[in-house]
N, C-alpha and C. Protein backbone atom coordinates (compact mmCIF):
# COMPACT_ATOMS: atom_id res chain seq x y z
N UNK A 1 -0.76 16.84 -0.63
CA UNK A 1 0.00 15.97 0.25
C UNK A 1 0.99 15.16 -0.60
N UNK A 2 2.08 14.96 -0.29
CA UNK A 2 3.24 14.24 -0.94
C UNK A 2 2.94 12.87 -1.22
N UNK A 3 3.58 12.10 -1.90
CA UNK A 3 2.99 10.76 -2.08
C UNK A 3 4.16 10.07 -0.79
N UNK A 4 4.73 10.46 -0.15
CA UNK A 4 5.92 9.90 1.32
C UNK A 4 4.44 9.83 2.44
N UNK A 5 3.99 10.93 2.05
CA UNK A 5 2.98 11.08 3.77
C UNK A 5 1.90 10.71 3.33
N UNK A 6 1.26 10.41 2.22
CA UNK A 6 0.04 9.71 1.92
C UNK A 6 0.55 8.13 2.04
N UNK A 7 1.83 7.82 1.83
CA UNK A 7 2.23 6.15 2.13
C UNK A 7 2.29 6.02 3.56
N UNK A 8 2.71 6.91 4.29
CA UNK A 8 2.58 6.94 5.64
C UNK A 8 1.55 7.16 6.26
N UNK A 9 0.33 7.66 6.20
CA UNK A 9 -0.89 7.44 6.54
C UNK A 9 -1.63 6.44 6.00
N UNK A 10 -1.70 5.44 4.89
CA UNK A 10 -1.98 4.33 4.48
C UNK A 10 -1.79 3.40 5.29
N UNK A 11 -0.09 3.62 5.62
CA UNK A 11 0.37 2.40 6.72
C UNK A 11 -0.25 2.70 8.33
N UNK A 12 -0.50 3.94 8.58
CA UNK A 12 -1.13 4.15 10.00
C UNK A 12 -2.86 3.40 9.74
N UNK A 13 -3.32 3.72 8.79
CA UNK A 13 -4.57 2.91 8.97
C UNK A 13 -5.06 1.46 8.96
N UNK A 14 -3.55 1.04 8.22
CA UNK A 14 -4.02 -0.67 8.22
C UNK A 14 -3.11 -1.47 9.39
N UNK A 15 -2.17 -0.59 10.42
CA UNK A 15 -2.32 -1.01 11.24
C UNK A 15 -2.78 -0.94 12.18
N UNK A 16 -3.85 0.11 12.37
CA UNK A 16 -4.97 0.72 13.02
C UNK A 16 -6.34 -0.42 12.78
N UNK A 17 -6.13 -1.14 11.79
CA UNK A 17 -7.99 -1.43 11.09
C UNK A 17 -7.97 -2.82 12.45
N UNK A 18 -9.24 -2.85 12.17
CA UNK A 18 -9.99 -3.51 13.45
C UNK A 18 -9.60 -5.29 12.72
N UNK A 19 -9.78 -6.20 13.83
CA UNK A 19 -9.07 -7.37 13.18
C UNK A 19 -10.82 -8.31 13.21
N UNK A 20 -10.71 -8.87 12.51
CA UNK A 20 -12.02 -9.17 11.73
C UNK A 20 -11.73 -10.95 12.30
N UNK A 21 -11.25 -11.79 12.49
CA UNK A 21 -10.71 -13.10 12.26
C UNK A 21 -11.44 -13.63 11.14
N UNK A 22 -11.03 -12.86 9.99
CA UNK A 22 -11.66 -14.00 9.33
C UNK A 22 -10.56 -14.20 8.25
N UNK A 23 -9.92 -15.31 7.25
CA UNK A 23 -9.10 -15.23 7.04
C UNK A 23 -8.62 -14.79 5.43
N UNK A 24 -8.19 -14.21 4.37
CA UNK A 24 -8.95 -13.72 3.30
C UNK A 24 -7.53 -13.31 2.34
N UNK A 25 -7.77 -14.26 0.63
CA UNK A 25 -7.08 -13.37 0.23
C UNK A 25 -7.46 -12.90 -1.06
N UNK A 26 -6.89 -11.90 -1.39
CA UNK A 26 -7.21 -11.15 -2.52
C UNK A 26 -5.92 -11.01 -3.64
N UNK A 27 -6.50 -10.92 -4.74
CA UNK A 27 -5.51 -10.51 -5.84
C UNK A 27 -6.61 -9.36 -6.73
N UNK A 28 -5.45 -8.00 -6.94
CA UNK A 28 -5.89 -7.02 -7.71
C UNK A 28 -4.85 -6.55 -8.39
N UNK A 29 -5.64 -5.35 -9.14
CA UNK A 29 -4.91 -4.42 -10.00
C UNK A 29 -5.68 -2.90 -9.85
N UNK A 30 -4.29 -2.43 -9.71
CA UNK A 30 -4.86 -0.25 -9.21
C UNK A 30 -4.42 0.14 -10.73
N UNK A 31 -5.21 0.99 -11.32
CA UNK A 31 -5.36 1.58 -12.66
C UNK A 31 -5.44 2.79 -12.36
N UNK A 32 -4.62 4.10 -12.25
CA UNK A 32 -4.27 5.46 -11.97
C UNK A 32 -4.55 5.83 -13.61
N UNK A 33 -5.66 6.57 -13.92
CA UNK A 33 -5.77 7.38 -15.26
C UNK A 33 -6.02 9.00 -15.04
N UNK A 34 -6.07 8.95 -16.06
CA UNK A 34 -6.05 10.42 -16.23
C UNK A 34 -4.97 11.40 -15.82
N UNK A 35 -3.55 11.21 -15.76
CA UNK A 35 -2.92 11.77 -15.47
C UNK A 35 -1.24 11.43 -15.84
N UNK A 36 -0.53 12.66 -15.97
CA UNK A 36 0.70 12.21 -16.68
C UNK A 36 1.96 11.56 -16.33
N UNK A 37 1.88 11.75 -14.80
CA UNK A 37 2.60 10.96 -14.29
C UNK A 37 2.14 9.42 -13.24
N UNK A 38 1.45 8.88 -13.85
CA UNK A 38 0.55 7.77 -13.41
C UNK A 38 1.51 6.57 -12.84
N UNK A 39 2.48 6.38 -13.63
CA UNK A 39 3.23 5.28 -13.09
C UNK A 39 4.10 5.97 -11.89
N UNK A 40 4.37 7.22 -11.02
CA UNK A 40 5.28 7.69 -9.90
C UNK A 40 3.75 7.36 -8.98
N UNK A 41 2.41 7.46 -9.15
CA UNK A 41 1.31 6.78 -8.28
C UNK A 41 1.44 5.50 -7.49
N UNK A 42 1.33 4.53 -9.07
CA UNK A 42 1.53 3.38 -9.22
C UNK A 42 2.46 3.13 -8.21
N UNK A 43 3.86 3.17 -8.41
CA UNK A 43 5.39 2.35 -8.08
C UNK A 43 4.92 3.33 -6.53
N UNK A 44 4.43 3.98 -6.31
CA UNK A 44 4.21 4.86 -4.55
C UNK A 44 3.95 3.63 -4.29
N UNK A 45 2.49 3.05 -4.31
CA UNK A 45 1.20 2.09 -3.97
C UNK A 45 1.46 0.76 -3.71
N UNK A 46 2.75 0.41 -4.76
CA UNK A 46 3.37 -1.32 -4.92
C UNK A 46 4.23 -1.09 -3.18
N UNK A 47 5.18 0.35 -3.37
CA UNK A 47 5.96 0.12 -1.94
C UNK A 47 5.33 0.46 -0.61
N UNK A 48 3.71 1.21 -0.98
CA UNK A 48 2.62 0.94 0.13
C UNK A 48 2.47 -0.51 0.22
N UNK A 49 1.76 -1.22 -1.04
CA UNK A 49 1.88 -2.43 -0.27
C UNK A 49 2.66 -3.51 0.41
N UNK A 50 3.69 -3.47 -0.17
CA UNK A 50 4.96 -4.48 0.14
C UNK A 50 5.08 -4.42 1.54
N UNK A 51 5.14 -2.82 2.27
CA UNK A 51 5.02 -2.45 3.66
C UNK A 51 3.80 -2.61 4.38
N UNK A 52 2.87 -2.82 4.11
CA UNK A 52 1.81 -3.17 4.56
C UNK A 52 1.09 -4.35 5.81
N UNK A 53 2.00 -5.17 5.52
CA UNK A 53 1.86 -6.10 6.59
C UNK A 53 0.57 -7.73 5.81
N UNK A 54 0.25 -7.06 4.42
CA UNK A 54 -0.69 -7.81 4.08
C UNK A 54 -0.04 -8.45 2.81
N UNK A 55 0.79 -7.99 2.38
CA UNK A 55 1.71 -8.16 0.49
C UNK A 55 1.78 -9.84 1.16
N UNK A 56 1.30 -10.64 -0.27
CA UNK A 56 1.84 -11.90 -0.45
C UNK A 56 3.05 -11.86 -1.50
N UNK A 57 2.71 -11.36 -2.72
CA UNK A 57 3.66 -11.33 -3.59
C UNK A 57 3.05 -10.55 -4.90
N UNK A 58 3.97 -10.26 -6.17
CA UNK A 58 3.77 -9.33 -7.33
C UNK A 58 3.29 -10.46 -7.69
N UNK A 59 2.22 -10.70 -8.48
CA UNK A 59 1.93 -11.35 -10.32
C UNK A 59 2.38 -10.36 -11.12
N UNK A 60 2.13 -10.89 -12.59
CA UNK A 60 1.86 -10.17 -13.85
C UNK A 60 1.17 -8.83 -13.88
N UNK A 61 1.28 -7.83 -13.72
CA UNK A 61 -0.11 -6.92 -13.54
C UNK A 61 -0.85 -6.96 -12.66
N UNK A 62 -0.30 -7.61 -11.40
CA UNK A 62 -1.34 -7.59 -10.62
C UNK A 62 -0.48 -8.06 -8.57
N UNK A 63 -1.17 -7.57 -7.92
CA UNK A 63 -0.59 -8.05 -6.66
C UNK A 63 -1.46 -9.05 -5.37
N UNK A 64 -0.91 -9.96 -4.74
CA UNK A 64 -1.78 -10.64 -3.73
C UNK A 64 -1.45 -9.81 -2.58
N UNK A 65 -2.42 -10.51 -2.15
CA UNK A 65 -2.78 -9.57 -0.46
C UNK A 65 -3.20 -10.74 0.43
N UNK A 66 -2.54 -11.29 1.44
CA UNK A 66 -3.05 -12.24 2.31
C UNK A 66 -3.41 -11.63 3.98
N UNK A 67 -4.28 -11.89 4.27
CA UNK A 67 -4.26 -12.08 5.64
C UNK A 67 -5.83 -11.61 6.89
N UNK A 68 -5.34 -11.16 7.71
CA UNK A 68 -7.47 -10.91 8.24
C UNK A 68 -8.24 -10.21 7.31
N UNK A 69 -8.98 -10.25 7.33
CA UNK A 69 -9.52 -9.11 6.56
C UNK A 69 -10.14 -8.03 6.65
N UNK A 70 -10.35 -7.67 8.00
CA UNK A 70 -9.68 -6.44 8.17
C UNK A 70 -8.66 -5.89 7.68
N UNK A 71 -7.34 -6.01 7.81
CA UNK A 71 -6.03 -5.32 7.29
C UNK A 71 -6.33 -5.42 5.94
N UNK A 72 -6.85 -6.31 4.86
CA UNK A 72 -6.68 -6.42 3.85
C UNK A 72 -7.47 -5.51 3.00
N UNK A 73 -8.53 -5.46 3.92
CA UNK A 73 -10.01 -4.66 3.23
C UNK A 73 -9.60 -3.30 3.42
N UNK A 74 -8.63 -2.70 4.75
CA UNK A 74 -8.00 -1.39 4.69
C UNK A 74 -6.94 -0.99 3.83
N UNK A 75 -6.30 -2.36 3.63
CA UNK A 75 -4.62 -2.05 2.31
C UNK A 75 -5.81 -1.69 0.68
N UNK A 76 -6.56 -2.48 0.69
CA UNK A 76 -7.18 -2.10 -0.45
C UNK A 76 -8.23 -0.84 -0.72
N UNK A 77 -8.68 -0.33 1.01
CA UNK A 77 -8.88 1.09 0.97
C UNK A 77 -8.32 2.13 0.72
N UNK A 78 -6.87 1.82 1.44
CA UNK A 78 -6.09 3.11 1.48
C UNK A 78 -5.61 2.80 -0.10
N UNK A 79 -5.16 1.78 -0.81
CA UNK A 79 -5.19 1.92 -2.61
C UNK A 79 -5.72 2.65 -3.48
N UNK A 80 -6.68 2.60 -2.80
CA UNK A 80 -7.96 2.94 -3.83
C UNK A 80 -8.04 4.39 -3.86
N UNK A 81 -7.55 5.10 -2.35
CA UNK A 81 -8.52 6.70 -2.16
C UNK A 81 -7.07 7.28 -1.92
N UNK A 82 -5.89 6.72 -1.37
CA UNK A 82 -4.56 7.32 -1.18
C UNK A 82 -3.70 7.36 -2.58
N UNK A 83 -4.02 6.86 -3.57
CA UNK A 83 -3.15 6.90 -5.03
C UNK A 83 -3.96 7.19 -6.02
N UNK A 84 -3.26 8.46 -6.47
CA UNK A 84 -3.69 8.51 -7.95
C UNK A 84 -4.23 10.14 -7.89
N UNK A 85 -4.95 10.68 -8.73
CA UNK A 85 -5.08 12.38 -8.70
C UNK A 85 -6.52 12.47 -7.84
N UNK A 86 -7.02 13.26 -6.82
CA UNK A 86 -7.71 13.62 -6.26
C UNK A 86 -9.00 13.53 -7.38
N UNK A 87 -8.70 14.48 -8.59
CA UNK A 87 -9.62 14.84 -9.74
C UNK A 87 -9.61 13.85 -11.07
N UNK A 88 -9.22 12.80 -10.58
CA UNK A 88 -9.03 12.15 -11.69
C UNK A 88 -9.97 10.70 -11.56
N UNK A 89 -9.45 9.46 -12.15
CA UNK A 89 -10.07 8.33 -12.32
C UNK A 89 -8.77 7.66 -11.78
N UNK A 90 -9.59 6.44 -10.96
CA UNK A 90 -8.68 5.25 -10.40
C UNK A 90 -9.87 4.09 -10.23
N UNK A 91 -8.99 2.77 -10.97
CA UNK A 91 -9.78 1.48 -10.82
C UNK A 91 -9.34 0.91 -10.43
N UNK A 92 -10.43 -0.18 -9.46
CA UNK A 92 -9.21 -1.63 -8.95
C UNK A 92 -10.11 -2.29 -9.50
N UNK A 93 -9.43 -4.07 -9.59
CA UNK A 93 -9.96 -5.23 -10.53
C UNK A 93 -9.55 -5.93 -9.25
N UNK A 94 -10.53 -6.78 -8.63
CA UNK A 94 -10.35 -7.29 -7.45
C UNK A 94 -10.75 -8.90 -7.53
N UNK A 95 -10.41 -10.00 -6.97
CA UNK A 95 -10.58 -10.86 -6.78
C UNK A 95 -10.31 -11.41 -5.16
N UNK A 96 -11.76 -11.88 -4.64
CA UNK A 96 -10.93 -12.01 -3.14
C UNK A 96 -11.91 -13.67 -2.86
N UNK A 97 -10.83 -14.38 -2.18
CA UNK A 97 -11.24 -15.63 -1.54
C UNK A 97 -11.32 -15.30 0.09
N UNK A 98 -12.20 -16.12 0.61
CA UNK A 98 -12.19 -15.90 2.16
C UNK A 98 -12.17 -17.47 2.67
N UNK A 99 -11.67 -18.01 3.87
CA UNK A 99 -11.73 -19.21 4.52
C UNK A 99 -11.40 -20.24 3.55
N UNK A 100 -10.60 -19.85 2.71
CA UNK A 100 -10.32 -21.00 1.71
C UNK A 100 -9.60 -22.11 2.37
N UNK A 101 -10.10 -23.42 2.24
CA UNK A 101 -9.62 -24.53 2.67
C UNK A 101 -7.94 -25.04 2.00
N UNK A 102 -7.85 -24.17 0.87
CA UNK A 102 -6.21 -24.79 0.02
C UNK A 102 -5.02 -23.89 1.08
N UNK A 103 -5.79 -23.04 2.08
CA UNK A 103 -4.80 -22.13 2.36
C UNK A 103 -3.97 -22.55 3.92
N UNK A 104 -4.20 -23.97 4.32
CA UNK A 104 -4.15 -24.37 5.25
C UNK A 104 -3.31 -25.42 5.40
């Protein structure tokens, strides 16, 4: 499958995912190994998320994700299993807050 229609089924599922009210955010990093063209994965996954409906913004190495968590827990599904080689290795480094009181 192309990495166009694997970004396009990413985006059908997280606006498909069930809405949770709860309110949640996360900051990670997707690690695509084993393979030689790892960064055309990568730069797919950043413009999956940006479109996503959940992108707060880029860090250093790393991206936020705001919002139910539902959508968020699906943007970081479809990351995880939609990028990178079928046969290969992919990591995320996750950090997630939920109901945080600073976010209000």
């Amino acid at each position: 499958m192309s990495l166009s229609e694997r970004q396009a089924k990413a985006q059908e599922a997280v606006r498909t995912a069930p809405t949770l009210g709860v309110a949640i955010d996360v900051q990670f990093s997707l690690y695509v190994l084993g393979q030689d063209r790892h960064m055309d994965e990568i730069y797919g996954c950043i413009d999956f998320l940006k479109n996503s409906g959940t992108f707060l913004r880029s860090k250093n190495f790393c991206t936020r994700l705001r919002g139910d968590a539902g959508a968020v827990f699906e943007t970081l599904r479809q990351a995880f299993l939609r990028f990178g080689p079928a046969e290969g290795h992919v990591t995320i480094d996750m950090t997630a807050s939920a109901n945080s009181p600073s976010t209000r």
